[in-house]
PDB file of N, CA and C in Angstrom:
ATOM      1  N   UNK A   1     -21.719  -1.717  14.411  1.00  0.00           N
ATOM      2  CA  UNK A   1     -20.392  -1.279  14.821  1.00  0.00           C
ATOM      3  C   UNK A   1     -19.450  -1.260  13.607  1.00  0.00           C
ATOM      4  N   UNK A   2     -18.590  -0.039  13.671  1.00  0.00           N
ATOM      5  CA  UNK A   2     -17.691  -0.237  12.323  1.00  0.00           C
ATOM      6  C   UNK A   2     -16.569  -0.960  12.634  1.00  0.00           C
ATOM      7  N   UNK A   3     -16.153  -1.188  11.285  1.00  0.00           N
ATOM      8  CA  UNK A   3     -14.647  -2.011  11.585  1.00  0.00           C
ATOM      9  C   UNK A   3     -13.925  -1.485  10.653  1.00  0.00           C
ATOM     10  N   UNK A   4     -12.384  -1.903  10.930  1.00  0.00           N
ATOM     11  CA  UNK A   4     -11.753  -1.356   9.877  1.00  0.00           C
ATOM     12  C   UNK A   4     -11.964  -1.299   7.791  1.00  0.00           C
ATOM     13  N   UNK A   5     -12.792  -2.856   7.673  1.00  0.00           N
ATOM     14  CA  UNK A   5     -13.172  -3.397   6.308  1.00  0.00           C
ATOM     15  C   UNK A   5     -14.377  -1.745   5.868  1.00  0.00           C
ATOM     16  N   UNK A   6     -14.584  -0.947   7.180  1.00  0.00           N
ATOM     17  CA  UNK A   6     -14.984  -0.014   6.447  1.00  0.00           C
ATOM     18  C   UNK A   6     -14.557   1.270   6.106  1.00  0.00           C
ATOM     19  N   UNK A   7     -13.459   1.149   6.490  1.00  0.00           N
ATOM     20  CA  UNK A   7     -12.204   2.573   5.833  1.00  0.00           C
ATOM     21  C   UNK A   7     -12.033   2.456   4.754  1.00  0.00           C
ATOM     22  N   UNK A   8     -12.231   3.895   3.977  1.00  0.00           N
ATOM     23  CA  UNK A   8     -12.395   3.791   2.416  1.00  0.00           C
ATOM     24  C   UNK A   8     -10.722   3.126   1.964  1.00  0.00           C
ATOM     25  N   UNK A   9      -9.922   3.712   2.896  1.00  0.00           N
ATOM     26  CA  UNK A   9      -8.694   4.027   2.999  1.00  0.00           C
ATOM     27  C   UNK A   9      -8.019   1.990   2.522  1.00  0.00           C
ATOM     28  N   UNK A  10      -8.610   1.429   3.726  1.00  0.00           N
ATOM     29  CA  UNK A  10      -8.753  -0.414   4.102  1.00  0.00           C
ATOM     30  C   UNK A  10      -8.912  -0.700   2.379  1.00  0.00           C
ATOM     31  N   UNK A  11     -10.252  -0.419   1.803  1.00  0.00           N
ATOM     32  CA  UNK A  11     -10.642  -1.146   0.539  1.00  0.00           C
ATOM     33  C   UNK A  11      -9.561  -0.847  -0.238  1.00  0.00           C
ATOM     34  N   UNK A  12      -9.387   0.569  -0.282  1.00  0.00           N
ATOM     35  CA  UNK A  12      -8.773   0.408  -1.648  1.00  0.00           C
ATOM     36  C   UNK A  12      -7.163   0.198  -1.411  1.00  0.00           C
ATOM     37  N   UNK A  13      -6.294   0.332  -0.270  1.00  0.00           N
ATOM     38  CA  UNK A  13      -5.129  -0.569  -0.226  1.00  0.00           C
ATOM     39  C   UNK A  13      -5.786  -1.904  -0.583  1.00  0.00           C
ATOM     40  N   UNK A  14      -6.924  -2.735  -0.260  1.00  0.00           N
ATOM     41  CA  UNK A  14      -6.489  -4.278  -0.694  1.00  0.00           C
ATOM     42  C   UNK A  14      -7.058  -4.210  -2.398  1.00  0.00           C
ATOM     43  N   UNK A  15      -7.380  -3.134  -2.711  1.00  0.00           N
ATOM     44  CA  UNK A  15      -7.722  -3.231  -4.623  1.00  0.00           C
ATOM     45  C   UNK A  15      -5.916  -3.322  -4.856  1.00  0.00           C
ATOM     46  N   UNK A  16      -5.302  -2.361  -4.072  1.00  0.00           N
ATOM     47  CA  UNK A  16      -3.607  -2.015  -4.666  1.00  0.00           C
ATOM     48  C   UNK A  16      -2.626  -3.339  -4.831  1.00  0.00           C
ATOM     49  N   UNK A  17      -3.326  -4.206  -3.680  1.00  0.00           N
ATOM     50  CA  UNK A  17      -2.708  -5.354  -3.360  1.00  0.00           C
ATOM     51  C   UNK A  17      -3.365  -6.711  -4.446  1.00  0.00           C
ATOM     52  N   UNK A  18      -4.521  -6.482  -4.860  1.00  0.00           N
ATOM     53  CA  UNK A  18      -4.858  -7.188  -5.909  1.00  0.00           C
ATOM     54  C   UNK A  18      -4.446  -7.322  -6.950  1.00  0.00           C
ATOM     55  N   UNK A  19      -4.048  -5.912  -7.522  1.00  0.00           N
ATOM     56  CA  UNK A  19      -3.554  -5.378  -8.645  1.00  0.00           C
ATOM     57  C   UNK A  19      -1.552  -5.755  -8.915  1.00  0.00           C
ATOM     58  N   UNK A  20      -1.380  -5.390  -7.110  1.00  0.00           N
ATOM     59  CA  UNK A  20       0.288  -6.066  -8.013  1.00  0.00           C
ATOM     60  C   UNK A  20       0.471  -7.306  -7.547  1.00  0.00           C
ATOM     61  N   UNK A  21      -0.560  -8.134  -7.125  1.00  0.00           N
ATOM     62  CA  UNK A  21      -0.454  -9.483  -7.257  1.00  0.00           C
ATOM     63  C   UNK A  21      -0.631  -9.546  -8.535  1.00  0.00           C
ATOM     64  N   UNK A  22      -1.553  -9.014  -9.298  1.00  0.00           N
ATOM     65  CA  UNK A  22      -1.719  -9.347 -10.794  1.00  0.00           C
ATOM     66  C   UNK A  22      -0.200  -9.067 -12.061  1.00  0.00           C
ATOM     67  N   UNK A  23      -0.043  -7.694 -11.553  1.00  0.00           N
ATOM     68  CA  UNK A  23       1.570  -6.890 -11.963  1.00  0.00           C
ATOM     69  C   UNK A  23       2.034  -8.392 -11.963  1.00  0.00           C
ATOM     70  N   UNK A  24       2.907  -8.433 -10.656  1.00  0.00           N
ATOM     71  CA  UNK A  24       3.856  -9.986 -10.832  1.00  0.00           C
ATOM     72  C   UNK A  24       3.559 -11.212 -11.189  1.00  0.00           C
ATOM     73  N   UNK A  25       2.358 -11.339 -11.568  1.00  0.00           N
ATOM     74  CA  UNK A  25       2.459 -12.614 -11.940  1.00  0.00           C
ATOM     75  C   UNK A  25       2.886 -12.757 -13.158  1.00  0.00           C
ATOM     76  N   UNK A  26       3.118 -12.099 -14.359  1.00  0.00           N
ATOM     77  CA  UNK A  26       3.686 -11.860 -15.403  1.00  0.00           C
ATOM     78  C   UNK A  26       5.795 -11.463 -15.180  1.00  0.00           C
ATOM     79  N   UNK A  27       5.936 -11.678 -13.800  1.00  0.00           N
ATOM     80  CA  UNK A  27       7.604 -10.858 -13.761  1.00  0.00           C
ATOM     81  C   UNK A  27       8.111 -12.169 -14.326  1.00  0.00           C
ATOM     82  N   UNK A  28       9.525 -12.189 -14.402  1.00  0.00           N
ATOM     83  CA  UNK A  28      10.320 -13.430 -14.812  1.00  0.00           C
ATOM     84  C   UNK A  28      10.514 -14.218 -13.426  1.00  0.00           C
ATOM     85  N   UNK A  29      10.442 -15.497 -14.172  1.00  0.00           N
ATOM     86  CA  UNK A  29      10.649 -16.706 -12.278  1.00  0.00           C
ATOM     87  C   UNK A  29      11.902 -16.300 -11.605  1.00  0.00           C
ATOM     88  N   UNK A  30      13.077 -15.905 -12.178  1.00  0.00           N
ATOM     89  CA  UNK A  30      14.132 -15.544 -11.400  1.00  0.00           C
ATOM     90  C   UNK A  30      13.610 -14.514 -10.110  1.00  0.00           C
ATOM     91  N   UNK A  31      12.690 -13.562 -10.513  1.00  0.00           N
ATOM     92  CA  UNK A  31      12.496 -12.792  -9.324  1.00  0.00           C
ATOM     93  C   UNK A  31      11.363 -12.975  -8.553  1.00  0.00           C
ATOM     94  N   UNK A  32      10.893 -14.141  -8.077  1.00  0.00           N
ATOM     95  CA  UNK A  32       9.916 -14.823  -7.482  1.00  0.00           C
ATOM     96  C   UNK A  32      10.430 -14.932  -5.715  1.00  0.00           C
ATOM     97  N   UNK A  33      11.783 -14.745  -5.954  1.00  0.00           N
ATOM     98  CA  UNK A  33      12.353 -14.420  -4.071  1.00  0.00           C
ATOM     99  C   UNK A  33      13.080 -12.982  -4.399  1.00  0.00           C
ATOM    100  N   UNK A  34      12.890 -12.347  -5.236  1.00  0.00           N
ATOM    101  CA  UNK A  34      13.406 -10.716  -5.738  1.00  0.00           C
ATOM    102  C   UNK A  34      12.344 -10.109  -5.526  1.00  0.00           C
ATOM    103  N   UNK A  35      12.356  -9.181  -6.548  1.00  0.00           N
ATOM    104  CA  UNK A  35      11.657  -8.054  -6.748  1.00  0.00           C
ATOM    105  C   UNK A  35      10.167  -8.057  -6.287  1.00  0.00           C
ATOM    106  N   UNK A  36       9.950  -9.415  -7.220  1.00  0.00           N
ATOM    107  CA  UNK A  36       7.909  -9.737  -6.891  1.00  0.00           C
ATOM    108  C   UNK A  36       7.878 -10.055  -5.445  1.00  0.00           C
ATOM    109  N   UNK A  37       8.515 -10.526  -5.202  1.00  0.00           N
ATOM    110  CA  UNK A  37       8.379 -11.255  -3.113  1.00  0.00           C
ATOM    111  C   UNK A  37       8.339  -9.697  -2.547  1.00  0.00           C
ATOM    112  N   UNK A  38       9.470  -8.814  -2.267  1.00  0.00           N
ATOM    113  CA  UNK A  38       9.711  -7.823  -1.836  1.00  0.00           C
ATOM    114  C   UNK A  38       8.322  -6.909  -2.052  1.00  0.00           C
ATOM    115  N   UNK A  39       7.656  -6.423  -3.639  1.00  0.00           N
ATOM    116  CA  UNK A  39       6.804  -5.780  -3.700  1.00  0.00           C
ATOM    117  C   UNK A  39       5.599  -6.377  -3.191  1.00  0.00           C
ATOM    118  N   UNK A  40       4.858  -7.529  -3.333  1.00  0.00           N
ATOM    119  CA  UNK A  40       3.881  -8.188  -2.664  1.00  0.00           C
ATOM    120  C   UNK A  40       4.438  -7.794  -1.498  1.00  0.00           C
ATOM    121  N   UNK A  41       4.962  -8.133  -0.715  1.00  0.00           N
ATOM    122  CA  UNK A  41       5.289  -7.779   0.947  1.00  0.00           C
ATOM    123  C   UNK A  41       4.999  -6.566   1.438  1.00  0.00           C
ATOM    124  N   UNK A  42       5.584  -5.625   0.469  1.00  0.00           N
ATOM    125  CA  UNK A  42       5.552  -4.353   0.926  1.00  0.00           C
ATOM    126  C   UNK A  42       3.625  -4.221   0.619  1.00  0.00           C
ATOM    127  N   UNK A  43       3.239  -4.056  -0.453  1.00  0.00           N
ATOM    128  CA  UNK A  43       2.155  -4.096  -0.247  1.00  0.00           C
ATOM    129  C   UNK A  43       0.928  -4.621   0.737  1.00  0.00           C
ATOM    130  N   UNK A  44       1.364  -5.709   0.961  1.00  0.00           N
ATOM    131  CA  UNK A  44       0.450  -6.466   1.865  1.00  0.00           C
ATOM    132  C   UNK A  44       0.645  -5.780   3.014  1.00  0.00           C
ATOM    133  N   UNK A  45       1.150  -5.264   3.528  1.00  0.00           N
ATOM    134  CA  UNK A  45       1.651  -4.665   4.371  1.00  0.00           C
ATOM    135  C   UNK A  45       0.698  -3.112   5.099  1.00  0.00           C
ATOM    136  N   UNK A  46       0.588  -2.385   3.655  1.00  0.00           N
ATOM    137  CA  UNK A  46      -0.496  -1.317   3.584  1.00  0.00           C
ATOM    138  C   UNK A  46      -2.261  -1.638   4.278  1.00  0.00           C
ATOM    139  N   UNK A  47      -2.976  -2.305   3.943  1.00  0.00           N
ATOM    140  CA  UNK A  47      -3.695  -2.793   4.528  1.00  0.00           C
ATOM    141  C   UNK A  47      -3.595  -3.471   5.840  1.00  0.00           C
ATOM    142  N   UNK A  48      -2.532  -3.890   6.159  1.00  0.00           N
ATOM    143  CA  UNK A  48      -2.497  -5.238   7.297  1.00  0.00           C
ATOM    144  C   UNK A  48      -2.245  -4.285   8.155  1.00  0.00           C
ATOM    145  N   UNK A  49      -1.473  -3.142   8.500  1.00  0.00           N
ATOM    146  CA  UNK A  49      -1.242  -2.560   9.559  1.00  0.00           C
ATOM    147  C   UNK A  49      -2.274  -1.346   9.672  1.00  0.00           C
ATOM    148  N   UNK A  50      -2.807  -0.833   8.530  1.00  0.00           N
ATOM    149  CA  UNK A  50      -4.393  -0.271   8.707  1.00  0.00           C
ATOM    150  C   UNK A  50      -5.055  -0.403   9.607  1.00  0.00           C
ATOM    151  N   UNK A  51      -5.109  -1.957   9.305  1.00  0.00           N
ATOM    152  CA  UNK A  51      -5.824  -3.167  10.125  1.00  0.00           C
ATOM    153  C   UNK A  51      -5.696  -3.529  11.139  1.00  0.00           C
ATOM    154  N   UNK A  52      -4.458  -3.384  11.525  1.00  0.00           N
ATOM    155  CA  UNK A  52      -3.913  -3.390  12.993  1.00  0.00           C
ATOM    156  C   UNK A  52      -3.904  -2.427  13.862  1.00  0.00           C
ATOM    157  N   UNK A  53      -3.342  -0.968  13.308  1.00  0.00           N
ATOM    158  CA  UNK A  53      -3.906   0.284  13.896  1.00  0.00           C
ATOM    159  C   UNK A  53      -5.571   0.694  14.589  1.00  0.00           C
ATOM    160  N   UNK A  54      -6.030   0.126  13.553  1.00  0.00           N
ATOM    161  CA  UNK A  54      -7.393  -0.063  13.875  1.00  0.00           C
ATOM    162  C   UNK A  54      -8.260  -0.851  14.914  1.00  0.00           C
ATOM    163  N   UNK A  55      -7.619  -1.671  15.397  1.00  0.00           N
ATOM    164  CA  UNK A  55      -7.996  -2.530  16.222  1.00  0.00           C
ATOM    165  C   UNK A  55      -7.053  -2.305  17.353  1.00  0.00           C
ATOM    166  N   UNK A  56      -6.450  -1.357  17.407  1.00  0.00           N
ATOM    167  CA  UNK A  56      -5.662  -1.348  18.896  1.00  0.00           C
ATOM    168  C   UNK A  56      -6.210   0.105  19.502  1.00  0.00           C
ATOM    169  N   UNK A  57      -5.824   0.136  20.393  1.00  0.00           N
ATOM    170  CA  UNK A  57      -6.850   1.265  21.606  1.00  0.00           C
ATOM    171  C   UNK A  57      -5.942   2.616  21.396  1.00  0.00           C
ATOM    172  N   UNK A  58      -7.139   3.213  20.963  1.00  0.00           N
ATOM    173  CA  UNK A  58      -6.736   4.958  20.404  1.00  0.00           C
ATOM    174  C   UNK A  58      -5.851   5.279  19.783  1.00  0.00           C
ATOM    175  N   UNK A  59      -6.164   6.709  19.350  1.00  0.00           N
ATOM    176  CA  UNK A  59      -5.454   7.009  18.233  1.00  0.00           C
ATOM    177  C   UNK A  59      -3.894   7.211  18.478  1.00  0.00           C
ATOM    178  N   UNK A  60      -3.311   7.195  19.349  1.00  0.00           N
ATOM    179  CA  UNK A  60      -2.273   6.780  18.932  1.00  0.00           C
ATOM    180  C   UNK A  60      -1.473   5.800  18.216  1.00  0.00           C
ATOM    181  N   UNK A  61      -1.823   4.507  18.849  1.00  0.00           N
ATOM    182  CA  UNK A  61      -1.497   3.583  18.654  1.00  0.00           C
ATOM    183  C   UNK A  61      -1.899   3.714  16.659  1.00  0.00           C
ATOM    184  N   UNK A  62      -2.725   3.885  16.337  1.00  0.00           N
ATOM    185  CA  UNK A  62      -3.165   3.992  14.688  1.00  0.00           C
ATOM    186  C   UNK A  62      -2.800   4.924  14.284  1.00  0.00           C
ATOM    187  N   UNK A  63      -2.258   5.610  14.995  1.00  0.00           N
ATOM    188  CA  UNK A  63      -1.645   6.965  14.263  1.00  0.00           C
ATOM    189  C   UNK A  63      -0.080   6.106  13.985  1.00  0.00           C
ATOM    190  N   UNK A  64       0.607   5.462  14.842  1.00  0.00           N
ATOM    191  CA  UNK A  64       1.402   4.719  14.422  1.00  0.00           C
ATOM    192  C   UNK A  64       1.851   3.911  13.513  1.00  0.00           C
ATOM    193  N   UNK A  65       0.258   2.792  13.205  1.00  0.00           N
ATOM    194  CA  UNK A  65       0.373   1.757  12.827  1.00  0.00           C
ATOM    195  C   UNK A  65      -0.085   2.341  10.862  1.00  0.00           C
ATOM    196  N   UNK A  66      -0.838   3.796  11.116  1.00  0.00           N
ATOM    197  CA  UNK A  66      -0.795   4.251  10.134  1.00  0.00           C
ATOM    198  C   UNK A  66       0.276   4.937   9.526  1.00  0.00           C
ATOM    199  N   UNK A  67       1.455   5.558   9.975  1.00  0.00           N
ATOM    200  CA  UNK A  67       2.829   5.569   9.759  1.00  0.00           C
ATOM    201  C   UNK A  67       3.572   4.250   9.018  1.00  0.00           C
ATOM    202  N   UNK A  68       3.390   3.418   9.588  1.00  0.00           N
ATOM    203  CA  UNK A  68       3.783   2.156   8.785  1.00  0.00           C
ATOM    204  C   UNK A  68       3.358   1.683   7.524  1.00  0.00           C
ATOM    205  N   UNK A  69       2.399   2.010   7.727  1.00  0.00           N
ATOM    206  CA  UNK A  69       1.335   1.693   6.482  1.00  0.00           C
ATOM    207  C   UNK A  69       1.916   2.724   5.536  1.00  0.00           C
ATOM    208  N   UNK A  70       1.696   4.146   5.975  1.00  0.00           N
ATOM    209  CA  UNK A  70       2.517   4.392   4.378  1.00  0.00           C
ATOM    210  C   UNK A  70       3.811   4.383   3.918  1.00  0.00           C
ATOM    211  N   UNK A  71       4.712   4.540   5.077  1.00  0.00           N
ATOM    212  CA  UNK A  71       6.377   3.827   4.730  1.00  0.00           C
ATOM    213  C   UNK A  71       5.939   2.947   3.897  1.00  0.00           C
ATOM    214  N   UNK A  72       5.607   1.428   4.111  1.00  0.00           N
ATOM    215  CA  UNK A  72       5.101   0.190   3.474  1.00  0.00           C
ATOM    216  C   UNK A  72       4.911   0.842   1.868  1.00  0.00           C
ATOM    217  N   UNK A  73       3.731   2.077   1.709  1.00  0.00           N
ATOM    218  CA  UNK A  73       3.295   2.551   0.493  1.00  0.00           C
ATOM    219  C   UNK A  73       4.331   2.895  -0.229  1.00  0.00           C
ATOM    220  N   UNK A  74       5.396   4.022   0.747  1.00  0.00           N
ATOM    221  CA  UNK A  74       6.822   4.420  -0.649  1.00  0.00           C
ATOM    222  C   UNK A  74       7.386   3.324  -0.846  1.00  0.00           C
ATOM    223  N   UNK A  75       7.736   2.592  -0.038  1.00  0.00           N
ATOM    224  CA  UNK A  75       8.766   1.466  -0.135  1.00  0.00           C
ATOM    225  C   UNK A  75       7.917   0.695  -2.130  1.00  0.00           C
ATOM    226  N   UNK A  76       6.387   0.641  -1.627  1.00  0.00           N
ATOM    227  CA  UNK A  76       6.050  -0.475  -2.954  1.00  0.00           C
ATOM    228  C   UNK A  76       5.921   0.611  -4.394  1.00  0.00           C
ATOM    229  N   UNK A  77       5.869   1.956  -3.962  1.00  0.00           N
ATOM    230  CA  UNK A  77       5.669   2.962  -4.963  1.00  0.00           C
ATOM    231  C   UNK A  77       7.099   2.625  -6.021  1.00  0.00           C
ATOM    232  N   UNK A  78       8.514   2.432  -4.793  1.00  0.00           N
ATOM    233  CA  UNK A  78       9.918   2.549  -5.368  1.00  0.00           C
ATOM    234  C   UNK A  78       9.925   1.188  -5.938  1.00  0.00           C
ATOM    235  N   UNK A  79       9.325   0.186  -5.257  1.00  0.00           N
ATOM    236  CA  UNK A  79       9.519  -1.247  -6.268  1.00  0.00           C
ATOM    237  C   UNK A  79       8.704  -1.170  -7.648  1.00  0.00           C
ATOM    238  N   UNK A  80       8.253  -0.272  -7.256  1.00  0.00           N
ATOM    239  CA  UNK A  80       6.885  -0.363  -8.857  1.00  0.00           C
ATOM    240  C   UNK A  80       7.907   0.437  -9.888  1.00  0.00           C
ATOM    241  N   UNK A  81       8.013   1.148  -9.239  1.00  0.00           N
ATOM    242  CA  UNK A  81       8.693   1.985 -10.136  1.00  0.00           C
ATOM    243  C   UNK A  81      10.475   1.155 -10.794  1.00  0.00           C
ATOM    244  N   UNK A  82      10.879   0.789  -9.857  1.00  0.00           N
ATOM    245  CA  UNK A  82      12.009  -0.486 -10.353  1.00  0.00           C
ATOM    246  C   UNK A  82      11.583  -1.397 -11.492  1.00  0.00           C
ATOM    247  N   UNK A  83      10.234  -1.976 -11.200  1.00  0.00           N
ATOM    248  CA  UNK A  83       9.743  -2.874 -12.271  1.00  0.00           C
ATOM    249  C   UNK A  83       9.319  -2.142 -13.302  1.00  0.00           C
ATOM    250  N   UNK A  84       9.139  -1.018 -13.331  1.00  0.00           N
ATOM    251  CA  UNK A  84       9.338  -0.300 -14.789  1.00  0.00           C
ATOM    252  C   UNK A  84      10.400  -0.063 -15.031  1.00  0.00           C
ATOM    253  N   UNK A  85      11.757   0.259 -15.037  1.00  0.00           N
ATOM    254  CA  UNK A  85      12.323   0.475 -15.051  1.00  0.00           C
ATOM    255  C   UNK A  85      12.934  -0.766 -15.481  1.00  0.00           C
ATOM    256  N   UNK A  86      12.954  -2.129 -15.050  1.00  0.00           N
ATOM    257  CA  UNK A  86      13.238  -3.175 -16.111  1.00  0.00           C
ATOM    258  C   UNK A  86      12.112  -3.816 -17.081  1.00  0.00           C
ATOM    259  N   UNK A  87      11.381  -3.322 -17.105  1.00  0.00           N
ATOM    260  CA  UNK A  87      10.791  -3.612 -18.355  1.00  0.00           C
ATOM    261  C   UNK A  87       9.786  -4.646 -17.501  1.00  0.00           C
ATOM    262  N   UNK A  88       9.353  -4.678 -16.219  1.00  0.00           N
ATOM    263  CA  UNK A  88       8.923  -5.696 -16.613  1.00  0.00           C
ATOM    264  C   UNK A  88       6.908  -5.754 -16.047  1.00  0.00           C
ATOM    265  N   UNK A  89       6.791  -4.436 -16.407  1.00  0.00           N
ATOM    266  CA  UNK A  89       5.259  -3.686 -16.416  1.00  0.00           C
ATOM    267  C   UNK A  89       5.503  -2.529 -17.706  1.00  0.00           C
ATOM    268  N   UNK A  90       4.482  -2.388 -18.481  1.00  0.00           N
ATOM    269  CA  UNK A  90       4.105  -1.226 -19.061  1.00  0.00           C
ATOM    270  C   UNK A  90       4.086  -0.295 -18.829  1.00  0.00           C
ATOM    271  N   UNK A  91       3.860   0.467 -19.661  1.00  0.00           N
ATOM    272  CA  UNK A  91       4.446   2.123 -19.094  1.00  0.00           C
ATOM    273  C   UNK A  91       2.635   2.406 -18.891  1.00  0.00           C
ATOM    274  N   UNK A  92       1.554   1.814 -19.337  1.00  0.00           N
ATOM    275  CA  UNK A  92       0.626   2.038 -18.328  1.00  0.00           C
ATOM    276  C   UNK A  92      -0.251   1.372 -17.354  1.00  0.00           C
ATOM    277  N   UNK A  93       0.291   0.373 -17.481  1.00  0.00           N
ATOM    278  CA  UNK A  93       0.499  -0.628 -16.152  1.00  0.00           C
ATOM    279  C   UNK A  93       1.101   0.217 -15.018  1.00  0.00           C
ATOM    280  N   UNK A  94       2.299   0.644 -15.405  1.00  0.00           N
ATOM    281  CA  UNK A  94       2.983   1.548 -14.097  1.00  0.00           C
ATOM    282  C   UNK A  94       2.359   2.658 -13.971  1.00  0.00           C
ATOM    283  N   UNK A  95       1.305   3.496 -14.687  1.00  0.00           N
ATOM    284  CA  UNK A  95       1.076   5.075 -14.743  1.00  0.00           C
ATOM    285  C   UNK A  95      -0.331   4.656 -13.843  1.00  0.00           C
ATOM    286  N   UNK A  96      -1.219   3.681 -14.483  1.00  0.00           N
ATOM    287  CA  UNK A  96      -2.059   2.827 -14.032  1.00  0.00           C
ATOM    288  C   UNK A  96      -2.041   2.810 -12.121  1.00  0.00           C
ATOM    289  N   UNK A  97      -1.314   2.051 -12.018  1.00  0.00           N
ATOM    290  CA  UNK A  97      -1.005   1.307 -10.384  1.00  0.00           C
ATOM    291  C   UNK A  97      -0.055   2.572  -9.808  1.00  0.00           C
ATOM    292  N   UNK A  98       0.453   3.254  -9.905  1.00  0.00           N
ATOM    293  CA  UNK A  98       1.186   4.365  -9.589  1.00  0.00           C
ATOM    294  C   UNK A  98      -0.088   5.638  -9.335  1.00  0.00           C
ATOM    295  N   UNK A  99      -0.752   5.691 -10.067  1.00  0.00           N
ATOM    296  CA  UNK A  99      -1.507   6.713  -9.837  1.00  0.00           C
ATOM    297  C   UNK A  99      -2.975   6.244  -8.343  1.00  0.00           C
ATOM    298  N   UNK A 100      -3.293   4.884  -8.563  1.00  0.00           N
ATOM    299  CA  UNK A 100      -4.013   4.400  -7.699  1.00  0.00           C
ATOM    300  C   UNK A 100      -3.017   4.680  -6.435  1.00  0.00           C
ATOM    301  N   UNK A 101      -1.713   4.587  -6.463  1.00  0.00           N
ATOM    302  CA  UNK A 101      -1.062   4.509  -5.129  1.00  0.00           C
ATOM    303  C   UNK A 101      -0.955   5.671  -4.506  1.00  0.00           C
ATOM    304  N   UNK A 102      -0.865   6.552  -5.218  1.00  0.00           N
ATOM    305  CA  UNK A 102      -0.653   8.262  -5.241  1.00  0.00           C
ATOM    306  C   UNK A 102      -1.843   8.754  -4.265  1.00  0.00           C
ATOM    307  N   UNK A 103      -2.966   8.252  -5.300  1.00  0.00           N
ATOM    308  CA  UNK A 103      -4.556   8.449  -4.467  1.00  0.00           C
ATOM    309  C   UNK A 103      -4.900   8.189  -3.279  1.00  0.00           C
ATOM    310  N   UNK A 104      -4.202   6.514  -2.653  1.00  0.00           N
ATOM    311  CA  UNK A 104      -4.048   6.590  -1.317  1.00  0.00           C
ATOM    312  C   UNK A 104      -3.006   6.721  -0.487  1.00  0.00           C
ATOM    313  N   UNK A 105      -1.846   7.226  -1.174  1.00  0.00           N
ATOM    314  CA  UNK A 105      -0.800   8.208  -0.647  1.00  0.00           C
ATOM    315  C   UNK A 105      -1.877   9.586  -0.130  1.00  0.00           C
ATOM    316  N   UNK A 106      -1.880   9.988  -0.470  1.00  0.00           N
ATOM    317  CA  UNK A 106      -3.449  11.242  -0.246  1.00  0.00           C
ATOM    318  C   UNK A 106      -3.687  11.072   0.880  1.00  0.00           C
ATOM    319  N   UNK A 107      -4.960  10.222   0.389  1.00  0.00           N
ATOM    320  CA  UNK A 107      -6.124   9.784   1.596  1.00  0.00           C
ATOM    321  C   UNK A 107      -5.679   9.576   3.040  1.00  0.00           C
ATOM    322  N   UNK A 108      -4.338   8.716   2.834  1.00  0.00           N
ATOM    323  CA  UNK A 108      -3.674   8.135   4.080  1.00  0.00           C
ATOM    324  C   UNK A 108      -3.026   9.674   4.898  1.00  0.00           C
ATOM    325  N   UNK A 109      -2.482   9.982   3.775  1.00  0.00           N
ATOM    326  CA  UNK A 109      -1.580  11.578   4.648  1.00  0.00           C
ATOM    327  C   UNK A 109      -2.850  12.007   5.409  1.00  0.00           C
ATOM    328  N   UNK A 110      -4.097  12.647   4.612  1.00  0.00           N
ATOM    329  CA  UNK A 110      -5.077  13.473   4.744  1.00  0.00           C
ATOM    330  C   UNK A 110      -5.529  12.549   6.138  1.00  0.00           C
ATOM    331  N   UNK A 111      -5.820  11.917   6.313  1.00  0.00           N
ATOM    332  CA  UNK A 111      -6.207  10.788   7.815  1.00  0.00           C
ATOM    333  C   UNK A 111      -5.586  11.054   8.700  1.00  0.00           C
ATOM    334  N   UNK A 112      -4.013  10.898   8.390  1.00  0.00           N
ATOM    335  CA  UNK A 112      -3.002  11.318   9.364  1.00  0.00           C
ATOM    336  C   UNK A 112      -3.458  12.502   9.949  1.00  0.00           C
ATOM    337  N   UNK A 113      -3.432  12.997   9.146  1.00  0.00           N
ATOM    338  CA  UNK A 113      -3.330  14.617   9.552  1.00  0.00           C
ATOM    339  C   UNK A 113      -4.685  14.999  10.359  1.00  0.00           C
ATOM    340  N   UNK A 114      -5.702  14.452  10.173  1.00  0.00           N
ATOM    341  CA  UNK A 114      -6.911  14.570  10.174  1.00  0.00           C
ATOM    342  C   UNK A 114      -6.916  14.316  12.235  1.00  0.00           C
ATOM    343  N   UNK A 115      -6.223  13.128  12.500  1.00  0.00           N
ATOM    344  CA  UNK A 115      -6.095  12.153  13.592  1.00  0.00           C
ATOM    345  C   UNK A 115      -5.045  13.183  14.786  1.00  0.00           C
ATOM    346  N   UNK A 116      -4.168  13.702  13.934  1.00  0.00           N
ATOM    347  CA  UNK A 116      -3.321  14.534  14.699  1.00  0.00           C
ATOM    348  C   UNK A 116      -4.211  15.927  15.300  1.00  0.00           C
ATOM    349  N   UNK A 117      -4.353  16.603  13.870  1.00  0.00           N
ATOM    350  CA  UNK A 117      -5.123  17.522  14.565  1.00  0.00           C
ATOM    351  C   UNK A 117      -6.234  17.212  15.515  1.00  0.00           C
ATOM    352  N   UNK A 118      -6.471  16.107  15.883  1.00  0.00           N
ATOM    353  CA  UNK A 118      -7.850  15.773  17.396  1.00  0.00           C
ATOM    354  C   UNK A 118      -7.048  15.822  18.483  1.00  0.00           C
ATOM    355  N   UNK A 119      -5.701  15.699  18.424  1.00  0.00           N
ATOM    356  CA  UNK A 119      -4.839  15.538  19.861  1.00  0.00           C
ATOM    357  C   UNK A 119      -4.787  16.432  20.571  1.00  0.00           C
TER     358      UNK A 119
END
């Protein structure tokens, strides 16, 4: 039986979420209830409601919970992009993790869309 851990979509939001756990751990301690809290959140977020969509009864309900999931995605795209913007990722650190996000910006639309057109 599949589960959600097998949506290509599932893995690689939690690689995204690995990665800016890694991003912040280098931010300054002042933004440890700022910027880094907010972007971890938003991220964690991408996967978890995947995850939740997935486990609730038909596609609606995941057509929903996949809506959230990528709100969640711009929301951490605009914090990433903030933390470049103060300096406090590389410019390919950000081109890096920005482009992985882009990819399942994609995938996720392309699903959407994929889920709608069955209705």
């Amino acid at each position: 039986m599949k589960t959600f851990r097998d949506l290509l979509i599932w893995q690689k939001s939690m690689n995204l979420v690995t990665e800016i756990y890694q991003l912040t751990n280098s931010f300054p301690k002042e933004e440890i209830y700022g910027l880094s809290s907010q972007i971890r959140r938003s991220s964690i977020s991408i996967p978890s409601n995947i995850a939740e969509g997935y486990g609730r009864n038909g596609n609606t309900e995941l057509l929903r919970f996949l809506s959230i999931s990528i709100s969640s995605l711009f929301e951490m795209q605009t914090q990433l992009e903030i933390s470049f913007n103060l300096k406090y990722i590389t410019e390919y650190q950000f081109s890096k993790t920005n482009e992985e996000s882009r990819e399942l910006e994609r995938m996720l639309s392309a699903f959407i869309k994929k889920l709608k057109d069955r209705k």
